[in-house]
N, C-alpha and C. Protein backbone atom coordinates (compact mmCIF):
# COMPACT_ATOMS: atom_id res chain seq x y z
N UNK A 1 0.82 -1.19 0.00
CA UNK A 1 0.00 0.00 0.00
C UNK A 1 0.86 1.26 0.00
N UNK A 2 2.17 1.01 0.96
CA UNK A 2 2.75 2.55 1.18
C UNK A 2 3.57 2.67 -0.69
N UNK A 3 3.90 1.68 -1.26
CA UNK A 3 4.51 1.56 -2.96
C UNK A 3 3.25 2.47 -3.37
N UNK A 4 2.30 1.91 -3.71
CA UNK A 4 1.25 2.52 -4.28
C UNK A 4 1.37 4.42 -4.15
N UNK A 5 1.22 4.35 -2.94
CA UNK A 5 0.98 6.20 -2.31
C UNK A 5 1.79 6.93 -2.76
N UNK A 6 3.12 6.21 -2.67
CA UNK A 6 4.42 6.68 -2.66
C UNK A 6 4.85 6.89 -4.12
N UNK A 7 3.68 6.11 -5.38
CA UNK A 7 4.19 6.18 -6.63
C UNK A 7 3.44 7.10 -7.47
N UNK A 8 1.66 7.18 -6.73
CA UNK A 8 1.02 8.04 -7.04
C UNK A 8 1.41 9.57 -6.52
N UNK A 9 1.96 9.83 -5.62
CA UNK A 9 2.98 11.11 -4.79
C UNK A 9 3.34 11.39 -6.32
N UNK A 10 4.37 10.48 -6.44
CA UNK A 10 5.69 10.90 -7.14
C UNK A 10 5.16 11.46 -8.94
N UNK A 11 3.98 10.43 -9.51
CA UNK A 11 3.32 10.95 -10.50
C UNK A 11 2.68 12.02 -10.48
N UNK A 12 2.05 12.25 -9.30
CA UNK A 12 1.57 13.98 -9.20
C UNK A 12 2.85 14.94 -9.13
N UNK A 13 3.78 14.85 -8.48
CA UNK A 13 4.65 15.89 -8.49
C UNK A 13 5.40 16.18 -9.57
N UNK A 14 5.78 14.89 -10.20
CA UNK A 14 6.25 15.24 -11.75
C UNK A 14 5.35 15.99 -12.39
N UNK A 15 3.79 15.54 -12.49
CA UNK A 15 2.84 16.21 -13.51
C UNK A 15 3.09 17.44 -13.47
N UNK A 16 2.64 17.88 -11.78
CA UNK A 16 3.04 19.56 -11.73
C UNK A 16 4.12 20.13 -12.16
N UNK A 17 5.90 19.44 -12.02
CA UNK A 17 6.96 19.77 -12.27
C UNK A 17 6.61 20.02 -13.80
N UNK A 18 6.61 18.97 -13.94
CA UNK A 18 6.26 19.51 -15.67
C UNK A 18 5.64 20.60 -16.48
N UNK A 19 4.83 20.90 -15.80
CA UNK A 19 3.57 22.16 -16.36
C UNK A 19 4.98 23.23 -16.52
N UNK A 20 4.71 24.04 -17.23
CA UNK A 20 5.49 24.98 -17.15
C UNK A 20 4.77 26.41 -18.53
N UNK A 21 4.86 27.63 -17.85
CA UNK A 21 3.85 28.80 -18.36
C UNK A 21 5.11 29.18 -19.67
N UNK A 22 4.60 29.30 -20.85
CA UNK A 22 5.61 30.06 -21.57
C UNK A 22 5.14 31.24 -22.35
N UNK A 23 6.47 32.22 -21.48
CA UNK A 23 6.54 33.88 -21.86
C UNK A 23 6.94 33.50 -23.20
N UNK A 24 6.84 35.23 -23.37
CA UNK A 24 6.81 36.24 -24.57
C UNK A 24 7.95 37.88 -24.32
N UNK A 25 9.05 37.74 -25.00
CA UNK A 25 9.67 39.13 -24.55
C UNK A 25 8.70 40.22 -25.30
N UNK A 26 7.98 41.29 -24.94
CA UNK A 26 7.73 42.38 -25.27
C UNK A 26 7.64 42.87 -26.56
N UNK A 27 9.12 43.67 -25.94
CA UNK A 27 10.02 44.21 -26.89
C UNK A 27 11.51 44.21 -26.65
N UNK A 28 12.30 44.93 -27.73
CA UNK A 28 13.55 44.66 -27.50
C UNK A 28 14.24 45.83 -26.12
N UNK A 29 15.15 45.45 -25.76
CA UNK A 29 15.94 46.06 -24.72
C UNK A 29 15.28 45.60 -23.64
N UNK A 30 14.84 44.48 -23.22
CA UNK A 30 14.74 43.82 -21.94
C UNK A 30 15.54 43.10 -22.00
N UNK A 31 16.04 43.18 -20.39
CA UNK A 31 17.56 42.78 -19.62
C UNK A 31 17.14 41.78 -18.63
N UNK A 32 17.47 40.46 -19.04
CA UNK A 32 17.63 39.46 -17.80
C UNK A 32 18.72 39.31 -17.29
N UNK A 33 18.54 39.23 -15.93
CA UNK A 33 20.25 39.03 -15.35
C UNK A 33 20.04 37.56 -14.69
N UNK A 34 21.51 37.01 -14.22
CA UNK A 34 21.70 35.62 -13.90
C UNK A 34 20.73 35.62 -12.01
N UNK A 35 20.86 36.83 -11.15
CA UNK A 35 20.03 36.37 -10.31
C UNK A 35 18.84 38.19 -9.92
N UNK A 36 18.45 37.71 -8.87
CA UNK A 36 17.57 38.69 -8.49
C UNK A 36 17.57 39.88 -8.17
N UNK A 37 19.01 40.06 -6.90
CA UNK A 37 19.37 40.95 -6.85
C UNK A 37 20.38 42.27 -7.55
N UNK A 38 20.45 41.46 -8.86
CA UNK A 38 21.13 42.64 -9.76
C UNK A 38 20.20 43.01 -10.70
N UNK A 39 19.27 42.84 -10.59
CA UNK A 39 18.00 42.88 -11.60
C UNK A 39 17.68 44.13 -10.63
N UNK A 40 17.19 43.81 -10.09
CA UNK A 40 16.52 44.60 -8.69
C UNK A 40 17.61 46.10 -8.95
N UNK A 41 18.54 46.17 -8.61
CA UNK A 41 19.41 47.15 -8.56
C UNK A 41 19.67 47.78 -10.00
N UNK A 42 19.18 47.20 -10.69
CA UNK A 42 19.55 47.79 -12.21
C UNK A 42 18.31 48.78 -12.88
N UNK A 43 18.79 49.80 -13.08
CA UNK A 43 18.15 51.18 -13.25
C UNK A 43 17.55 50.72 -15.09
N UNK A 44 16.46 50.97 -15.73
CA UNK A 44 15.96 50.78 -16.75
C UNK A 44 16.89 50.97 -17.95
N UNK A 45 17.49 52.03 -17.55
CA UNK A 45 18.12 53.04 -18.65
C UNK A 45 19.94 52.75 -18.34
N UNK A 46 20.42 51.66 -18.03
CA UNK A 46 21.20 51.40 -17.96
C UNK A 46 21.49 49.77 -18.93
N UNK A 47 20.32 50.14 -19.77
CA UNK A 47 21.23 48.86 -21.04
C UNK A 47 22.06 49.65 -22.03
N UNK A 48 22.85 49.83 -22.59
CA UNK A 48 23.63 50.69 -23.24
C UNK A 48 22.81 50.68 -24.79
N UNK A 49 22.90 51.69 -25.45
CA UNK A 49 22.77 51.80 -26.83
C UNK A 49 23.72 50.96 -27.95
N UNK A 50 24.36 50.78 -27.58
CA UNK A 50 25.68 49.62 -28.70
C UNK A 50 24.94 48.59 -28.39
N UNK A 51 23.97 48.23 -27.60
CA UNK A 51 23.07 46.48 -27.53
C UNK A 51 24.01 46.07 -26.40
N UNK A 52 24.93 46.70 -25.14
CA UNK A 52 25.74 45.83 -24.53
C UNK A 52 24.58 45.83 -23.39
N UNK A 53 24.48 44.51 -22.37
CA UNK A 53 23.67 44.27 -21.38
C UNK A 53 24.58 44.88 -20.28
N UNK A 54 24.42 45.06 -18.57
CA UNK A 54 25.43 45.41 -17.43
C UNK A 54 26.03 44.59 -17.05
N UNK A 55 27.11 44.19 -16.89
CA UNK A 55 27.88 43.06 -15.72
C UNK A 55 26.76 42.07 -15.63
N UNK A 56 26.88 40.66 -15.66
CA UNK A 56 25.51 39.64 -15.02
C UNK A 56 24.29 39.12 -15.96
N UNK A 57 24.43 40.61 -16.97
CA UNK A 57 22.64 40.51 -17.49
C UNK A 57 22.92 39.81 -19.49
N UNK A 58 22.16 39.73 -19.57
CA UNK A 58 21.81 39.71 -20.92
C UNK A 58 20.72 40.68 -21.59
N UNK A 59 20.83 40.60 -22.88
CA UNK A 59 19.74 41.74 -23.63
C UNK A 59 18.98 40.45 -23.99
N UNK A 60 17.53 40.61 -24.09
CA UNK A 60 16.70 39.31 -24.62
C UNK A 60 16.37 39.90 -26.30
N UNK A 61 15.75 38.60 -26.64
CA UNK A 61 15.61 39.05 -28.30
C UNK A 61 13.89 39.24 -27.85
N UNK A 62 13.31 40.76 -29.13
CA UNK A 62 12.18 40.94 -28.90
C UNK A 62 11.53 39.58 -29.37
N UNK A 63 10.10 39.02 -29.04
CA UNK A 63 9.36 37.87 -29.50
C UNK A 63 9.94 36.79 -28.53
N UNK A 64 11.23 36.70 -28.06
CA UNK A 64 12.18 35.42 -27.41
C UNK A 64 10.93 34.69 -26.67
N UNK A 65 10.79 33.63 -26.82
CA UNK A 65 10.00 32.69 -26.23
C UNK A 65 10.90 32.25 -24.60
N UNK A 66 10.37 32.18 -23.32
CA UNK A 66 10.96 32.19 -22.32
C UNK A 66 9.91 30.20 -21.58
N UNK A 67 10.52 29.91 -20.68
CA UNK A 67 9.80 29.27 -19.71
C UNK A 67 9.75 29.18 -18.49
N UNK A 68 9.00 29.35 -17.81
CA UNK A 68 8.47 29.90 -16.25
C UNK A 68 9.30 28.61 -15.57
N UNK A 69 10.08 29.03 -14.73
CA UNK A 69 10.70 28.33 -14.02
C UNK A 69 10.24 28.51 -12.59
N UNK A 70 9.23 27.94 -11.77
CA UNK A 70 8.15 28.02 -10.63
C UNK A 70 9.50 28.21 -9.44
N UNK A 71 9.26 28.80 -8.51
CA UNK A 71 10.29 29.03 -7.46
C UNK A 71 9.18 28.97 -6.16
N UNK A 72 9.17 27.74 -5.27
CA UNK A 72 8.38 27.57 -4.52
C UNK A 72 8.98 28.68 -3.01
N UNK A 73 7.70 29.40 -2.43
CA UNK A 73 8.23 30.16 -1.46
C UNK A 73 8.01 31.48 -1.79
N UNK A 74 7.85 31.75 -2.91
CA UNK A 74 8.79 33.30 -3.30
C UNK A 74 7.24 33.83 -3.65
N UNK A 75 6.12 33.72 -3.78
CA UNK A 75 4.64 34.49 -3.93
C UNK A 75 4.70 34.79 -5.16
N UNK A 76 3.96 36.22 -5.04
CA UNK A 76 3.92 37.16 -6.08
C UNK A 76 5.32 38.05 -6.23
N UNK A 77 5.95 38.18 -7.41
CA UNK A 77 7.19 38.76 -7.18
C UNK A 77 7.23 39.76 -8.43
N UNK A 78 7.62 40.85 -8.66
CA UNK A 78 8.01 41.57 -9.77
C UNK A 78 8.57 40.91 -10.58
N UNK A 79 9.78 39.95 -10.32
CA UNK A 79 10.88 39.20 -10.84
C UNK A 79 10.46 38.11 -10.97
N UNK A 80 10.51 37.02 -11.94
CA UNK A 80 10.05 35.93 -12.27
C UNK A 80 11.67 35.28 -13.11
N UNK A 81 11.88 33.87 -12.89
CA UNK A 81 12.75 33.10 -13.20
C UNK A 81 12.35 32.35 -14.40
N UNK A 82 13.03 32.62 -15.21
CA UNK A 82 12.42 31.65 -16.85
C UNK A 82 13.83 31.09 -17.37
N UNK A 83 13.47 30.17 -18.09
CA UNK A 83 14.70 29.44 -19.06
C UNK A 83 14.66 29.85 -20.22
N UNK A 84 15.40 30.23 -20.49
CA UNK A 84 15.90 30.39 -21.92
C UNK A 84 16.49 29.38 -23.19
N UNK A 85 16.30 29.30 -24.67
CA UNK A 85 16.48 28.45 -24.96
C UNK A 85 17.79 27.88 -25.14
N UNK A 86 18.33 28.32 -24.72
CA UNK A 86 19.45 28.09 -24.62
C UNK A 86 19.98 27.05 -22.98
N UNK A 87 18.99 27.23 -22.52
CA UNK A 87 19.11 26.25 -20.91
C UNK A 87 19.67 27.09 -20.07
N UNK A 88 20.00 28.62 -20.46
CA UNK A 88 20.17 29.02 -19.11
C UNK A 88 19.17 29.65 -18.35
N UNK A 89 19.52 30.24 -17.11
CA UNK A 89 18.39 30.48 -16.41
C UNK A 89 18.62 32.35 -16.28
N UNK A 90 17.51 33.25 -16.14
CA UNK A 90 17.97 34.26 -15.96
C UNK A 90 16.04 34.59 -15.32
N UNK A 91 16.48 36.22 -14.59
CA UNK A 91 15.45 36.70 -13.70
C UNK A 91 14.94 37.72 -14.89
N UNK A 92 13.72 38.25 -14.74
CA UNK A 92 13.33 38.96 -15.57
C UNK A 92 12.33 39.87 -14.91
N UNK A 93 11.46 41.23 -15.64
CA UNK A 93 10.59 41.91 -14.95
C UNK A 93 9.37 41.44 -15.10
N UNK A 94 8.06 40.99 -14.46
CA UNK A 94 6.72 40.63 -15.33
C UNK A 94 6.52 41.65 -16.52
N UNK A 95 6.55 43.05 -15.92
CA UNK A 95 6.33 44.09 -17.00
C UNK A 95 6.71 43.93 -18.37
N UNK A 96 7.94 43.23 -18.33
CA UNK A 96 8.77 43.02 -19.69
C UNK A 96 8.33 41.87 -20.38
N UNK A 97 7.30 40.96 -20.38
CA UNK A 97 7.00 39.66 -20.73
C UNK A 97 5.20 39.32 -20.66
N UNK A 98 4.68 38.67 -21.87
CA UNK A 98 3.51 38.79 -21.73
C UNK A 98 3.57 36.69 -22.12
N UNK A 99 2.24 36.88 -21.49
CA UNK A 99 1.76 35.15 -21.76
C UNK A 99 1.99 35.08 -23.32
N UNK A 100 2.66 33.94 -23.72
CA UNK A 100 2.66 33.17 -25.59
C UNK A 100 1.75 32.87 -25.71
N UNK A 101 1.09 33.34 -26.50
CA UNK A 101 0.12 33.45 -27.47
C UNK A 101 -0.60 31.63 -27.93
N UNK A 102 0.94 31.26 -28.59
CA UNK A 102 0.94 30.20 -29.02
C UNK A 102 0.39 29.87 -30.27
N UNK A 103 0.13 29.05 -31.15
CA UNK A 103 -0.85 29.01 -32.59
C UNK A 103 -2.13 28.60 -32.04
N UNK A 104 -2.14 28.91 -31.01
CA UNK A 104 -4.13 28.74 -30.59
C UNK A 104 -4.58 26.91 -30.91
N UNK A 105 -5.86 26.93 -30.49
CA UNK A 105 -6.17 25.49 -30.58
C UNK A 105 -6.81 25.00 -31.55
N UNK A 106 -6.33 23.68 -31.99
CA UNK A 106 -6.61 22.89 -33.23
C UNK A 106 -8.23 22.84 -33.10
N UNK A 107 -8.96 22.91 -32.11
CA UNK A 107 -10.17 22.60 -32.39
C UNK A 107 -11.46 23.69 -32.46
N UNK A 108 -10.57 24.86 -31.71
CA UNK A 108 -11.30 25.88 -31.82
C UNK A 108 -11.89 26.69 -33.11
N UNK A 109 -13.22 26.78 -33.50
CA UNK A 109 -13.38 27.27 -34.66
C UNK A 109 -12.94 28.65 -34.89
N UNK A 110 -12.12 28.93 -36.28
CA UNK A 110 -11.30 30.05 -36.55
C UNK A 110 -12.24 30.63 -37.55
N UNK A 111 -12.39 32.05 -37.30
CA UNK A 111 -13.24 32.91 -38.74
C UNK A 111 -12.79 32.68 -39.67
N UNK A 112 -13.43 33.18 -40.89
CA UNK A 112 -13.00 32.65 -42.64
C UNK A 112 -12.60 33.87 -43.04
């Protein structure tokens, strides 16, 4: 019985692990940095005009498709953690990122 509990546990927590929300960059000149607190400290107007990001950060590409990387503990936060396709991880602003769109659903009827 405790196999059973213990396997159905483990299938629910993957399911959830799995889910994952995928962003949308904006527009261009949004700056993810590698953690929170240099995000936090970094003034808007401090991505440079030559396209260079600050110490830490990166410039994202406008459209860049992101994935919500869930951080248990942390609530509602300005800053949200996403993966990039590239597999790394970087912090970002909500402001700067909207829900993907996606190609919508196969079954939903589309106007002519």
């Amino acid at each position: 019985m405790l196999r059973i509990v213990t396997l159905i546990v483990g299938v629910v927590v993957l399911a959830v692990s799995a889910h994952a929300e995928v962003w949308m960059v904006k527009s261009s000149g949004v700056v993810g940095c590698r953690d929170r607190e240099t995000l936090a400290k970094l003034d808007p107007s401090q991505a440079s005009h030559d396209g260079a990001a600050p110490d830490g950060c990166v410039l994202l590409y406008p459209g860049e498709r992101l994935l919500d990387q869930p951080e248990v503990g942390v609530g509602f936060n300005e800053f949200i953690r996403v993966q990039r396709h590239d597999s790394s991880t970087v912090f970002v602003t909500r402001s700067a990122i909207v829900a993907d769109p996606g190609i919508g659903s196969a079954t939903d009827d589309r106007p002519e």
